[in-house]
Each structure stands twice: as C-alpha cells, then as structure tokens.
Protein backbone atom coordinates (compact mmCIF):
# COMPACT_ATOMS: atom_id res chain seq x y z
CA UNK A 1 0.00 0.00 0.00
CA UNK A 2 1.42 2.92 -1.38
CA UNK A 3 1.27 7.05 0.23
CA UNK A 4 -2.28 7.48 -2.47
CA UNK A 5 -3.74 4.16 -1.91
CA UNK A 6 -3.19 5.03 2.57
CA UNK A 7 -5.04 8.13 1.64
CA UNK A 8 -7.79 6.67 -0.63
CA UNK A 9 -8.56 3.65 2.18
CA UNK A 10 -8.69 6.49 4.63
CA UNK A 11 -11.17 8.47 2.35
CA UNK A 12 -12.93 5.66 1.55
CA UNK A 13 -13.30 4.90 5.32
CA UNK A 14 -14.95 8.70 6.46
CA UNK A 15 -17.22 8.09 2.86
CA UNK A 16 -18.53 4.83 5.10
CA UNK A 17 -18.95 7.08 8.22
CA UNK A 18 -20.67 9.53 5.96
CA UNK A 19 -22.70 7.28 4.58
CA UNK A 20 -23.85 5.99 7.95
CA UNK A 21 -24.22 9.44 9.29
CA UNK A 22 -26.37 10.15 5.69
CA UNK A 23 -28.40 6.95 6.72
CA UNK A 24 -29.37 8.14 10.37
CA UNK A 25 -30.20 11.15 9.43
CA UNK A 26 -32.80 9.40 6.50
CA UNK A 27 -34.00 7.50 9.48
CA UNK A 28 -34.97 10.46 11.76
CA UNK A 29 -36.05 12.36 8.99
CA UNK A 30 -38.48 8.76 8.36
CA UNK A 31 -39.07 9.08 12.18
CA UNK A 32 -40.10 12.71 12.23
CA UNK A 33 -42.52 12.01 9.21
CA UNK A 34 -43.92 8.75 10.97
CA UNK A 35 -44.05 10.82 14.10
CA UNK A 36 -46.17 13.46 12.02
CA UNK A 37 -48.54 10.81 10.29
CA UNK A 38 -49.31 8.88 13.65
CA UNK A 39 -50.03 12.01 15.89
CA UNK A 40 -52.95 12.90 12.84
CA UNK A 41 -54.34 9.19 13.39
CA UNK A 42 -54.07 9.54 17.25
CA UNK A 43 -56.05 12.50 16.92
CA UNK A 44 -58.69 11.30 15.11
CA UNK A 45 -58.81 7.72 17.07
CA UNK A 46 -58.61 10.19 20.50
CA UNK A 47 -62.08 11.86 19.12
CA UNK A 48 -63.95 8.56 18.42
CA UNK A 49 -63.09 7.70 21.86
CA UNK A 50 -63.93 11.11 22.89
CA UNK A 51 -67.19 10.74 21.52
CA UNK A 52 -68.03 6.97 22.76
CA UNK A 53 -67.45 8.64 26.33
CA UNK A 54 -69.75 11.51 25.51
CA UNK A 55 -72.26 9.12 24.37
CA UNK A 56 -72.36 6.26 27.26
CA UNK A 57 -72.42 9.15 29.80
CA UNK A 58 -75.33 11.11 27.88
CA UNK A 59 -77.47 8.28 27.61
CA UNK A 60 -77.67 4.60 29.50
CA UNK A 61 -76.97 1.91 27.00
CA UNK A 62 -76.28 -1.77 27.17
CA UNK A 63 -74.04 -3.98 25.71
CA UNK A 64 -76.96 -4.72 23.05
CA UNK A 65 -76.96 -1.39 21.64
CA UNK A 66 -73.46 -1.57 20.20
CA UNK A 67 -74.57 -4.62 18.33
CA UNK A 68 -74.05 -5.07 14.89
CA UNK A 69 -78.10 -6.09 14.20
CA UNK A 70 -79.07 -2.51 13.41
CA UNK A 71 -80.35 -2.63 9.89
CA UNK A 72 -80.31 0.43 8.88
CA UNK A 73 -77.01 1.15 10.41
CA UNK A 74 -77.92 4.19 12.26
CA UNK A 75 -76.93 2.68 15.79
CA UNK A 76 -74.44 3.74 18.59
CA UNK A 77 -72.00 1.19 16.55
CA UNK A 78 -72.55 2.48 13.01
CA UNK A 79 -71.64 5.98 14.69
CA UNK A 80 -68.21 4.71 15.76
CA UNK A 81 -67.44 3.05 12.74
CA UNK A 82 -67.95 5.26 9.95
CA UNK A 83 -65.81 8.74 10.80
CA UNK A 84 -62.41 6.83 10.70
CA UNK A 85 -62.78 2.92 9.61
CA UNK A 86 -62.84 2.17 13.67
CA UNK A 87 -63.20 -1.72 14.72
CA UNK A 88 -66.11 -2.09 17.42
CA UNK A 89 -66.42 -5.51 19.47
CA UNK A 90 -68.85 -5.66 22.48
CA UNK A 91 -68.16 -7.06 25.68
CA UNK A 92 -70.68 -7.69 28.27
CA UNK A 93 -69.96 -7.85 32.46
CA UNK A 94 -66.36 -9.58 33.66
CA UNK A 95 -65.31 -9.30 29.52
CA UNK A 96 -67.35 -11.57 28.48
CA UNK A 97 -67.80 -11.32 24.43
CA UNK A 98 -70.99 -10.35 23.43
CA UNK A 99 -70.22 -8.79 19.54
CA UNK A 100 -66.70 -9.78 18.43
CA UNK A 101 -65.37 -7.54 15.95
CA UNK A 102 -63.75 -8.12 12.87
CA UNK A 103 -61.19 -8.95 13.47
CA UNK A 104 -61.46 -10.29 16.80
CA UNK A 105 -60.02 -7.70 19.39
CA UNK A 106 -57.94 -9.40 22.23
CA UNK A 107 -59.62 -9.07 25.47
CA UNK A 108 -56.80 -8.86 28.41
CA UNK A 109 -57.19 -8.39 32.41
CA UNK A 110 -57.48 -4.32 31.69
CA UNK A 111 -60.16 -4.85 29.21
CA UNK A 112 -62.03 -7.01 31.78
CA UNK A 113 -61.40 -4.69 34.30
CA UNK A 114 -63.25 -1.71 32.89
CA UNK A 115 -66.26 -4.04 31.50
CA UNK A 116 -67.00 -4.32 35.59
CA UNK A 117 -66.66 -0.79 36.18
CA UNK A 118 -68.80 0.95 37.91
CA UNK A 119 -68.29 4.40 36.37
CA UNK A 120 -69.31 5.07 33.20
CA UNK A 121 -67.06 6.06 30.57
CA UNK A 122 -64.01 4.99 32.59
CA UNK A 123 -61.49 4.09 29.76
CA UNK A 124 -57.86 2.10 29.70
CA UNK A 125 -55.13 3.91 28.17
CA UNK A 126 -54.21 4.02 24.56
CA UNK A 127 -52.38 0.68 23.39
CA UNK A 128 -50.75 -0.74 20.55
CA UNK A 129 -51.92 -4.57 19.18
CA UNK A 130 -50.74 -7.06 17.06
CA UNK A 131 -53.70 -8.08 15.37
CA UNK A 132 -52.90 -10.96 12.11
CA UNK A 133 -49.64 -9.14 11.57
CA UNK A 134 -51.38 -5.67 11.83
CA UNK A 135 -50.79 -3.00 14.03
CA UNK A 136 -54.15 -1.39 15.73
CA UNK A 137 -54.49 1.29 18.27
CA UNK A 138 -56.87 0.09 20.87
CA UNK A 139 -58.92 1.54 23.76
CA UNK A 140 -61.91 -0.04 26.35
CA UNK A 141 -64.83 2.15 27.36
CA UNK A 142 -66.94 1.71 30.13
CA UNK A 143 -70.51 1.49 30.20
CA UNK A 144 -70.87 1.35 33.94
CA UNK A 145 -72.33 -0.20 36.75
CA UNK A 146 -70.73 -3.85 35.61
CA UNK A 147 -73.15 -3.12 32.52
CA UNK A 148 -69.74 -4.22 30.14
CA UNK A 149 -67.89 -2.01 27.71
CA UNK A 150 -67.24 -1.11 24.47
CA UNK A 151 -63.60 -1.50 22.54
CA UNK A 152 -62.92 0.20 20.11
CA UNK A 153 -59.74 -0.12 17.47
CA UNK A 154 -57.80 1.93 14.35
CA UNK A 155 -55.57 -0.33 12.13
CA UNK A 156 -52.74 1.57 11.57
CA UNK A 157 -52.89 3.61 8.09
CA UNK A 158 -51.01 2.45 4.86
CA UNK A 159 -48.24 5.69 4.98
CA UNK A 160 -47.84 4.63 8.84
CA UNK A 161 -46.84 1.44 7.76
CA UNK A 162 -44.85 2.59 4.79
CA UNK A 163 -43.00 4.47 6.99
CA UNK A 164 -42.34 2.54 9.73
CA UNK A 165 -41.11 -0.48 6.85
CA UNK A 166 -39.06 2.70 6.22
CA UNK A 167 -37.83 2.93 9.20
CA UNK A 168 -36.68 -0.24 10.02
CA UNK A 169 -34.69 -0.88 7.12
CA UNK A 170 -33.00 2.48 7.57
CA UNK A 171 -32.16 1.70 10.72
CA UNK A 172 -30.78 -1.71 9.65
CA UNK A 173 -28.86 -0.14 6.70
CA UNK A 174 -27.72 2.96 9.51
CA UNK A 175 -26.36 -0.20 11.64
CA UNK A 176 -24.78 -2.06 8.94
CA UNK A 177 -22.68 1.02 7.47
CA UNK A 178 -21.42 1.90 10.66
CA UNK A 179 -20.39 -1.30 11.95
CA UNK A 180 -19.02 -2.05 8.33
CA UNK A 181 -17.14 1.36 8.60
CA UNK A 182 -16.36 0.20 12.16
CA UNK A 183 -15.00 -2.67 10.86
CA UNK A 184 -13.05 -1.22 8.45
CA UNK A 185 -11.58 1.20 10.28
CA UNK A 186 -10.57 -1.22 13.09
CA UNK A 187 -8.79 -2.82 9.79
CA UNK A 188 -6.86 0.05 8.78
CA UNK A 189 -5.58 1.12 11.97
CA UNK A 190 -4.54 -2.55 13.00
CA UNK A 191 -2.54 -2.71 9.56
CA UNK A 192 -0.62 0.64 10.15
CA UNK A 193 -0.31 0.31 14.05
CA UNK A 194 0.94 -3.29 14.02
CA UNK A 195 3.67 -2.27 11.92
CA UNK A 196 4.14 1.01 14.02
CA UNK A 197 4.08 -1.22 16.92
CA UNK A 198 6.42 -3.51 15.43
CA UNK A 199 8.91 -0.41 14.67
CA UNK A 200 8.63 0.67 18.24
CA UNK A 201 9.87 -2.70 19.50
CA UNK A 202 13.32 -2.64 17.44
CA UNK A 203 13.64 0.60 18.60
CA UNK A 204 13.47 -0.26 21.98
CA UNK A 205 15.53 -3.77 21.28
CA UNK A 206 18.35 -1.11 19.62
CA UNK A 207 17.64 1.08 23.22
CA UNK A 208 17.84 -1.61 25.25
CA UNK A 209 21.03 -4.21 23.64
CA UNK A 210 22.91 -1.28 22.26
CA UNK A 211 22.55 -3.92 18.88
CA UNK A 212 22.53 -2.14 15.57
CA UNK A 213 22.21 -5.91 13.43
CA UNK A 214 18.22 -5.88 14.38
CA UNK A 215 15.83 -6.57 11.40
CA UNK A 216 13.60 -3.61 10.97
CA UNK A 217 10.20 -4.03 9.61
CA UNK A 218 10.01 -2.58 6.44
CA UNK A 219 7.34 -3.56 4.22
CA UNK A 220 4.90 -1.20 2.63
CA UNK A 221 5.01 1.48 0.48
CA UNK A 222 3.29 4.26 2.43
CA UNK A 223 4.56 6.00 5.21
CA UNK A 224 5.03 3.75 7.66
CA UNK A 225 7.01 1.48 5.39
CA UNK A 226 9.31 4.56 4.51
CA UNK A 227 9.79 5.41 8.38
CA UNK A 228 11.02 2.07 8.83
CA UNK A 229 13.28 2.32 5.64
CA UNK A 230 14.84 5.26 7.16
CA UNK A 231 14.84 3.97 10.41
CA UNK A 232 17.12 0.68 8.49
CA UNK A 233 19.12 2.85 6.42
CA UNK A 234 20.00 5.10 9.65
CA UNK A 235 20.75 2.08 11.48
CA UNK A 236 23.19 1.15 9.10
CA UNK A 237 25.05 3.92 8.85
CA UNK A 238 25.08 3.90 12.89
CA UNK A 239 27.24 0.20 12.19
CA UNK A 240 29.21 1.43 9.66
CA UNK A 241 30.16 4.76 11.94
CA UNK A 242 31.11 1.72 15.02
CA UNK A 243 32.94 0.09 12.78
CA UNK A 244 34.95 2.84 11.06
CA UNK A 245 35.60 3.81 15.11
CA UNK A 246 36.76 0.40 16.07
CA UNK A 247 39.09 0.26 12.99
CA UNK A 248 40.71 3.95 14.57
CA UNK A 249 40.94 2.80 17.07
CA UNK A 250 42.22 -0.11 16.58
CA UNK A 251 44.92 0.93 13.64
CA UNK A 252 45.58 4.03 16.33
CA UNK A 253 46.61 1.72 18.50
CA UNK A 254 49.05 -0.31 16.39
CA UNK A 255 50.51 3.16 14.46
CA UNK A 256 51.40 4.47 18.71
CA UNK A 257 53.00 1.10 19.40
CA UNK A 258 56.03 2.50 17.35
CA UNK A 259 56.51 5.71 18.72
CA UNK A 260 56.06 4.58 22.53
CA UNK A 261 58.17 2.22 22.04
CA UNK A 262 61.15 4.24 20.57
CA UNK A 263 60.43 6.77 23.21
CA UNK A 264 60.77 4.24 25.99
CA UNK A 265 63.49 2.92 24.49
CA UNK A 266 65.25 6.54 24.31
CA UNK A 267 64.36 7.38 27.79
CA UNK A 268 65.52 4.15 29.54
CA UNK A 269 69.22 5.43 27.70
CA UNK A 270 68.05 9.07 29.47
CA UNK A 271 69.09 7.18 32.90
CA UNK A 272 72.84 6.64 31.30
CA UNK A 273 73.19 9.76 29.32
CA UNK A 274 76.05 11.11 31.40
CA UNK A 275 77.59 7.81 30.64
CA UNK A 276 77.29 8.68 26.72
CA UNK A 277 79.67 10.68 24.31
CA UNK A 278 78.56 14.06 23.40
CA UNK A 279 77.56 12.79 19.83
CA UNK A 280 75.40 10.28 21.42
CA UNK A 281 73.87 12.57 23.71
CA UNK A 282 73.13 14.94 20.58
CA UNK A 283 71.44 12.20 18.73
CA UNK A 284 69.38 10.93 21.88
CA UNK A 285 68.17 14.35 22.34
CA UNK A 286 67.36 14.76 18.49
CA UNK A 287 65.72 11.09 18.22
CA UNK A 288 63.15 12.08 21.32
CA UNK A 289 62.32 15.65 19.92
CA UNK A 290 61.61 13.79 16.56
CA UNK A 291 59.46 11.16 18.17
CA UNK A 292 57.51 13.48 20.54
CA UNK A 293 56.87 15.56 16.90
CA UNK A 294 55.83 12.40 15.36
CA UNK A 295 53.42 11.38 17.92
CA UNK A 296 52.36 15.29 18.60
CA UNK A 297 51.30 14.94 14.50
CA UNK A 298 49.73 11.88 15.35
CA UNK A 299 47.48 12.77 18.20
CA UNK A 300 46.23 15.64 16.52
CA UNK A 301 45.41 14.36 13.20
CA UNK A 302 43.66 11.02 15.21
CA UNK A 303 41.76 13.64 17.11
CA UNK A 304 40.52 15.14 13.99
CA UNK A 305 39.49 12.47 12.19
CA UNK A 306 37.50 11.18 15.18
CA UNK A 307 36.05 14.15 16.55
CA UNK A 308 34.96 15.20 12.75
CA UNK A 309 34.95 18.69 14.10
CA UNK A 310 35.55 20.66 10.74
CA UNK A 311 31.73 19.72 9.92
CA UNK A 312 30.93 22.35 12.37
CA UNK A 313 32.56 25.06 10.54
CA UNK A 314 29.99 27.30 8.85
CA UNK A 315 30.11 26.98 4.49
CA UNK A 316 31.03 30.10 2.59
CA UNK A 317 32.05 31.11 -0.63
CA UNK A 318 36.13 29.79 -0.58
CA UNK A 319 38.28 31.07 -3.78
CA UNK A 320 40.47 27.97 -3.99
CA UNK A 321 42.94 29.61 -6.13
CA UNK A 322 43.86 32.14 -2.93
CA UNK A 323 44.00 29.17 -0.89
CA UNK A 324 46.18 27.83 -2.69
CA UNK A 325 48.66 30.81 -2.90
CA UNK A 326 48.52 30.58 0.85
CA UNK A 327 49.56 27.12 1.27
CA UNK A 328 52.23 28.01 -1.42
CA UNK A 329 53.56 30.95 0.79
CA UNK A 330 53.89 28.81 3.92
CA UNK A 331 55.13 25.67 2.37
CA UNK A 332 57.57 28.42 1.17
CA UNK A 333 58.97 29.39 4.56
CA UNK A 334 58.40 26.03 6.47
CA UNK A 335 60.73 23.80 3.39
CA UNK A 336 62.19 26.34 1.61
CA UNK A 337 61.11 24.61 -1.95
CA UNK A 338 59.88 26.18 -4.77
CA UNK A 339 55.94 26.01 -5.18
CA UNK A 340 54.28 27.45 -8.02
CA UNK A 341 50.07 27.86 -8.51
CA UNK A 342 48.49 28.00 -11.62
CA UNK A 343 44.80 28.80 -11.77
CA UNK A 344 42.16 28.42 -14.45
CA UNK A 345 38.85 29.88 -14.34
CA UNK A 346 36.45 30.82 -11.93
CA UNK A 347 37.78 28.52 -9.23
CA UNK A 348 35.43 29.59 -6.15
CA UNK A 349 32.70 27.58 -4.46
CA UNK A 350 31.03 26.95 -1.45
CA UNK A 351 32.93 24.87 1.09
CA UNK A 352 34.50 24.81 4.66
CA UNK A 353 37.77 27.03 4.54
CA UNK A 354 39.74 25.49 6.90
CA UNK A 355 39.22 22.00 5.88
CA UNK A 356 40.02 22.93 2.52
CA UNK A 357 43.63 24.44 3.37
CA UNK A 358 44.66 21.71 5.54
CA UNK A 359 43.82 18.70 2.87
CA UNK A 360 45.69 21.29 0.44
CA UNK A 361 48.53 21.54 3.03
CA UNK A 362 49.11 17.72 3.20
CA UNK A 363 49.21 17.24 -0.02
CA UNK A 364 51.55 19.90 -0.57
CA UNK A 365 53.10 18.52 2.38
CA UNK A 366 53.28 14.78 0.97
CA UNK A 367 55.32 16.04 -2.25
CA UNK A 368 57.80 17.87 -0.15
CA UNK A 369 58.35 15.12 2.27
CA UNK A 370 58.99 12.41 -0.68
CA UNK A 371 60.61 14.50 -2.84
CA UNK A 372 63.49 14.50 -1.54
CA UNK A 373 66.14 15.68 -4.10
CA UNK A 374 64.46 19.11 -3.22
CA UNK A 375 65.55 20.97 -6.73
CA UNK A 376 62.08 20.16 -8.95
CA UNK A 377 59.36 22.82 -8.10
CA UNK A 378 55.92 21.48 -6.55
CA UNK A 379 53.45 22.50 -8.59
CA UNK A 380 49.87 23.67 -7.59
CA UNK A 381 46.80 23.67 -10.07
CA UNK A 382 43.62 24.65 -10.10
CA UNK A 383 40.93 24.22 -12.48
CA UNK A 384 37.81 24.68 -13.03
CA UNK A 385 35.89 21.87 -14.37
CA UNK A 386 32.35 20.62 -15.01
CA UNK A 387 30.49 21.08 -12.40
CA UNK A 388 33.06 22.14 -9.88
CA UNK A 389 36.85 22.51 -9.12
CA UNK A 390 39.73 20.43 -9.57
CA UNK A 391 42.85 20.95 -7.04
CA UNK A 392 46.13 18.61 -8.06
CA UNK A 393 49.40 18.97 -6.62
CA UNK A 394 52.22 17.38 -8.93
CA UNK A 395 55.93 16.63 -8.16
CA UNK A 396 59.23 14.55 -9.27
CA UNK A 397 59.45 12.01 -6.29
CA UNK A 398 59.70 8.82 -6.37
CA UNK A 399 55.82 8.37 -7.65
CA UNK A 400 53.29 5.29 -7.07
CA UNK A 401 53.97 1.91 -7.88
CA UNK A 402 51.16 0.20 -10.14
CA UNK A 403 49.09 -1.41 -6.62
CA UNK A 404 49.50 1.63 -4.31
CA UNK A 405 47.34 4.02 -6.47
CA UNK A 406 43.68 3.00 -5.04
CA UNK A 407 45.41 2.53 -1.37
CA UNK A 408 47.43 5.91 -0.76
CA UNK A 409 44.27 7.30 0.64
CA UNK A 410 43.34 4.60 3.38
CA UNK A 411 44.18 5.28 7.22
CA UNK A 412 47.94 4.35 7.98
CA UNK A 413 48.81 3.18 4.56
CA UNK A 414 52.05 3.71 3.96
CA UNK A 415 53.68 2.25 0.68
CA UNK A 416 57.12 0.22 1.50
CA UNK A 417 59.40 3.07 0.47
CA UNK A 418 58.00 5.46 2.77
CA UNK A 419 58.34 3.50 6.08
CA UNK A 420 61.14 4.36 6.72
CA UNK A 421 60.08 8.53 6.31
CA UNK A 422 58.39 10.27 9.13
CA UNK A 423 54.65 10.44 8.56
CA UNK A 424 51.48 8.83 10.25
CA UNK A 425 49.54 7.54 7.10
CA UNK A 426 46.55 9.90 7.41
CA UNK A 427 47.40 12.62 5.83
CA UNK A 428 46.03 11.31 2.75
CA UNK A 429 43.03 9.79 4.77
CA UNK A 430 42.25 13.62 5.72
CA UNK A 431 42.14 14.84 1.96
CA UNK A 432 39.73 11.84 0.98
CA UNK A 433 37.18 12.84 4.20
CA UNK A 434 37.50 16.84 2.79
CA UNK A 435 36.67 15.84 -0.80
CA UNK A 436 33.76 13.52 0.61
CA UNK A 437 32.49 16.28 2.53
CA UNK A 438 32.20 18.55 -0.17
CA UNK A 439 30.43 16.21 -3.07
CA UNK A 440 34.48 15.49 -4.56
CA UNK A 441 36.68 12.52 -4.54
CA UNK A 442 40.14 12.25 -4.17
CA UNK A 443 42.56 10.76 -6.87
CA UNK A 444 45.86 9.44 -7.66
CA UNK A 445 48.40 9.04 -11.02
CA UNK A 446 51.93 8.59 -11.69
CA UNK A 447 53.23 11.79 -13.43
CA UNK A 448 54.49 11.59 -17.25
CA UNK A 449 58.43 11.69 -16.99
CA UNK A 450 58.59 10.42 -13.34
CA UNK A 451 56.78 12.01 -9.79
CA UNK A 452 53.24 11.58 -9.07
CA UNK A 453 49.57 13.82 -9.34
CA UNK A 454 47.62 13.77 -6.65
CA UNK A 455 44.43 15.55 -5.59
CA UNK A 456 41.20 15.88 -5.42
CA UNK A 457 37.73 17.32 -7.18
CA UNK A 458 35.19 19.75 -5.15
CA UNK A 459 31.53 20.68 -6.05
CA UNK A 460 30.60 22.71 -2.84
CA UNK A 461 29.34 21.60 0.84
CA UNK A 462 25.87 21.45 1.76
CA UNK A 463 25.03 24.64 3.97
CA UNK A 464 24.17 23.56 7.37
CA UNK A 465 19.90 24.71 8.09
C-alpha cells in the first residue's frame, strides 16, 4: 500500500462514516414524518373515543346497543365506525364477548377490568396490538355499573406502515454502514499500528542491547514502510560509523606502538646519558624531539578524524585559487622549496575554509616530504571543471607503484618506500574525508616523466539549516 492508496482507504473509510451518518439522518427524517402521520391518526382515534365517552355518559346503554343487528345502520356502533374505519367488538360484564369484531379484538385483564366498572365512561389507556400481523391502536370504554364495555380499534394507516417499513430498514442499513465502517476502520488502523508497533519494539531492542544488526520491519510502500526504511538505512550507517571507530581505534593503537616504544626505548638510555659521548647525547636528544613531533602529528590528526569537528565550521564562498597561494607561501617558509600555482577559471565555491587548506597543506606537504632531491618545483593547479573545481598537486618524487594508487588514501597506509620517512599515514586519509564532505573525490596518477599527481575534485558543501 502505497502514500495514495493510505489516503484513498482512509477516504474511503470517512465516505462509510458519511454514509452511515447520511443513513441516520434518513432514518430520523423517516421518524419525524412517521411521528407526524401517527399524531394525525391519534387525533382522530382520541375523538372517536372522545365521543363513545360523551355518548355512554349522555345516555344509559347496554351492551346490546353496540350490536351489529341494526339494519339500517344508524346505531351507537354504526356511529363509531364510519368517521375513521374504527373496529367495534362488544363485551358484556367480567369481559365476556358479546359482539366480536372483525377482526377479533384481544380481550386482556385491563379490558375485563373496565367491563366491571362501575363508572361510566371509565377508559384504559391508549395501546398498541398485534392483530394478524397488523398493528391497531386500541382503547376499552366503560358502560358502567358492571353493565360491560365497548372497545374500540384503528388499524394503523397504509403511509404509517410505509413508513415505519421505512424505518426499520433504515435503521438496519444505519447499523450495517457503521459497523461495516467500524469494521473497516478497526482494519486500517490494525494494519498501520501493528507495523508502528512492530517499529517501536526494534527501537526499543536497539535502546535496550545497544545492537545495531536488528531486522527492521520494512514492508509497505506508504509512510510507515518509509519510516522504517529510514529507520534501516540510519541504522546502518550507525554500524558502519562503530565500525569505522573500532578500525581507529584499533589501527591508532598499532601506528602508537612504534613511537612509545622508541620513546621508551630513548628514555631508559636518558638514565645513562652522562655515561654517553657528546655525539650520542646529541642524537638521543634529536631522536626524542623527533618522536615526541611524530606522535604530537599523530594525536592531533587522530583527534581530527574522530572528533569530525571541521563539519561544524559554517560553508562560505572559498576562492580555492587564494587558498592555494597561501599554502604556497607557507610551504615556502616552512621547506624552503619552490611552489608554483596555476589557476584556471572561476575557481570559487562553497565549502568549509579550513578543511580545505589543511587537505591542500598535506598534499603539498606529501610532495615535499617524498621529494626529496628538493631541486624540482611542486606544482599547484587549479581548475575549473564541469560542475566544480579540480585541485592537483604534482611533483618529481619517487611516484606510485602500479598497486598503491587506489590505497594511498586509506588510514595508515604507507607504501614500503615510505616506512622508513616520518609520517602517520593519514594525511592522505584527511584529503579523501575533505573531498567527501564537499560532493568530490580524491585521486591518484603517476606523473608523465617520473613524480606523481595527486588531488582531489570539489563541487561545494551542503550549507548547514
């Protein structure tokens, strides 16, 4: 289930409570006309009664006088039965049946009750029968001292029954849409919650263990199935961020092993150094400064790539050309080569400043350091290309061999001919996270007539928001 068909279920859902709600209102509105209808009826079934009382108090009649004998049909019975269709039966004293009527009216305890009355016209209240399947209003009047009484009954009319037929099924279609759209609805939200639910309990698992290897429920193509996605894709890069830290830590640890050991090595001779010659003592001396350098370098560069504090530094416009006539100035002063810079084009772009400078200053950095013959000039260019800028340092070292061009870049490579120069092996490491960081890559070649081209391409940092 896709984002459209989520919100066409859901639409098609409130169209169900809609419908029902469209349905209940039909059924008042059937109610309110039944309602309407029946209180006519009632009215004129209230003024036959009304008039039987009138007439049993007015006169003293029997049981016999409501009989249906009369021929010409001008009797106290013919009078109830012609202003509104009215049913007549007779009963005499105690209920007994003296003129049934047609159909037969049912004679209960009430009934029997009021036939023994003493008062006349004392009546029972208005009830509803089920006569044959047919619905009658009924009422018993009294004709007093035990004499018997007189019921009297009003089928319901043809509209009353229309509408009450109406009614019913309304109400049955009123029940059926909303417990269908009840139904459906209960659906719906136990499809999307179970997988919500589901989501919530490998988040808590990942809360909980600390484990990033959890499956994540990710099925669907709505929302839900595109949290979990994300919630997969984010624990994976969570793994892959332990992992990178493990291997720092780990190939920190085995890079300091040198150092600290030369340094405890050159200390323990600290304890004799009045015992060694004066060129000794000069070399000691030199050895440590150059090992505490080393690991100074080290520290800081570790620190750096773990922290990963130049993503903090805000992204503006950075002319690369100028930052490369910087790092040419100070490579100046701190080797005392020749470096040259050569731009091309409109070479600015959005990025982080300092980051930029230092992966420009190790490169620069890297050629000086293998390079050592010293009389070649580095060379600095910077292009622009399609879509961004292209920053390549070149020199006349000792270049790549063939296998060390796709490694020069990983942590604490170092290829065999420059173990035995000063250097941690994450220089290059530095210039590849700099490039990633701003949409470029780093890259590696052996120079035409001996020396190497390295460097990297740029196409601008995302502004932080």
């Amino acid at each position: 289930m896709n984002a459209r068909s989520l919100r066409t279920t859901l639409a098609i859902s409130f169209a169900a409570v809609a419908v029902g709600v469209t349905a209940l209102v039909g059924f008042l509105s059937y109610d309110a006309a039944a309602r309407l209808v029946r209180v006519d009826q009632q009215a004129v079934f209230d003024e036959v009664v009304h008039g039987l009382r009138g007439q049993v108090r007015q006169q003293t009649l029997t049981p016999h006088d409501f009989t249906s004998g009369d021929p010409d049909h001008d009797g106290p019975r013919d009078d109830l039965s012609r202003p509104a269709g009215t049913d007549v039966q007779v009963l005499g004293p105690k209920g007994a049946l003296v003129d049934r009527g047609s159909p037969q009216l049912p004679v209960d305890a009430a009934a029997r009750r009021v036939a023994d009355a003493r008062a006349v016209g004392t009546v029972t209240e208005d009830d509803d029968v089920e006569i044959d399947d047919d619905a009658y209003r009924m009422a018993t009047v009294a004709l007093g001292d035990g004499r018997g009484a007189v019921q009297v009954a009003q089928e319901f009319s043809d509209t009353e029954d229309l509408l009450r037929e109406l009614q019913k099924r309304t109400l049955l279609l009123t029940g059926a849409v909303v417990i269908a759209a009840g139904l459906f609805g209960w659906w719906l939200a136990r499809r999307v919650t179970s997988r919500l639910v589901r989501l919530a309990e490998t988040a808590e698992v990942v809360a909980s263990t600390g484990r990033l290897d959890v499956a994540v429920p990710v099925a669907g193509g709505d929302e839900v199935g595109s949290l979990g996605r994300s919630f997969d894709r984010m624990l994976g890069r969570l793994a892959r961020s332990v992992e990178d830290q493990r291997r720092l830590v780990q190939d920190a640890g085995h890079e300091l092993r040198t150092p600290l050991t030369s340094l405890r090595t050159n200390i323990s001779l600290l304890r004799r150094i009045d015992e060694l010659p004066p060129a000794a003592r000069e070399e000691l001396v030199a050895d440590l400064a150059q090992e505490s350098r080393e690991l100074t370098d080290l520290v800081n560069e570790l620190v750096d790539l773990a922290a990963g504090k130049g993503d903090d530094e805000p992204v503006v416009e950075v002319a690369l050309a100028d930052t490369a006539e910087d790092v040419a100035a100070l490579a100046r002063r701190r080797t005392g080569r020749t470096v040259t810079v050569r731009a091309e084009g409109d070479t600015t772009i959005p990025g982080r400043p300092a980051q930029l400078q230092r992966a420009l200053t190790n490169l620069v950095e890297n050629a000086a350091k293998f390079d050592a013959d010293g009389t070649a000039p580095i060379e600095i260019v910077v292009t622009r290309v399609s879509g961004g800028v292209r920053v390549e340092v070149l020199d006349r070292g000792p270049g790549f061999e063939e296998g060390d061009t796709n490694r020069v870049f990983d942590r604490f490579y170092r290829a065999p001919a420059a173990r035995s120069l000063p250097g941690s092996g994450l220089g290059l490491s530095i210039v590849r996270e700099v490039a990633a960081t701003h949409d470029g890559v780093p890259f590696a070649a052996r120079r035409a007539g001996g020396g190497a081209v390295i460097g990297f391409t740029v196409r601008g940092a995302a502004r932080r928001v």
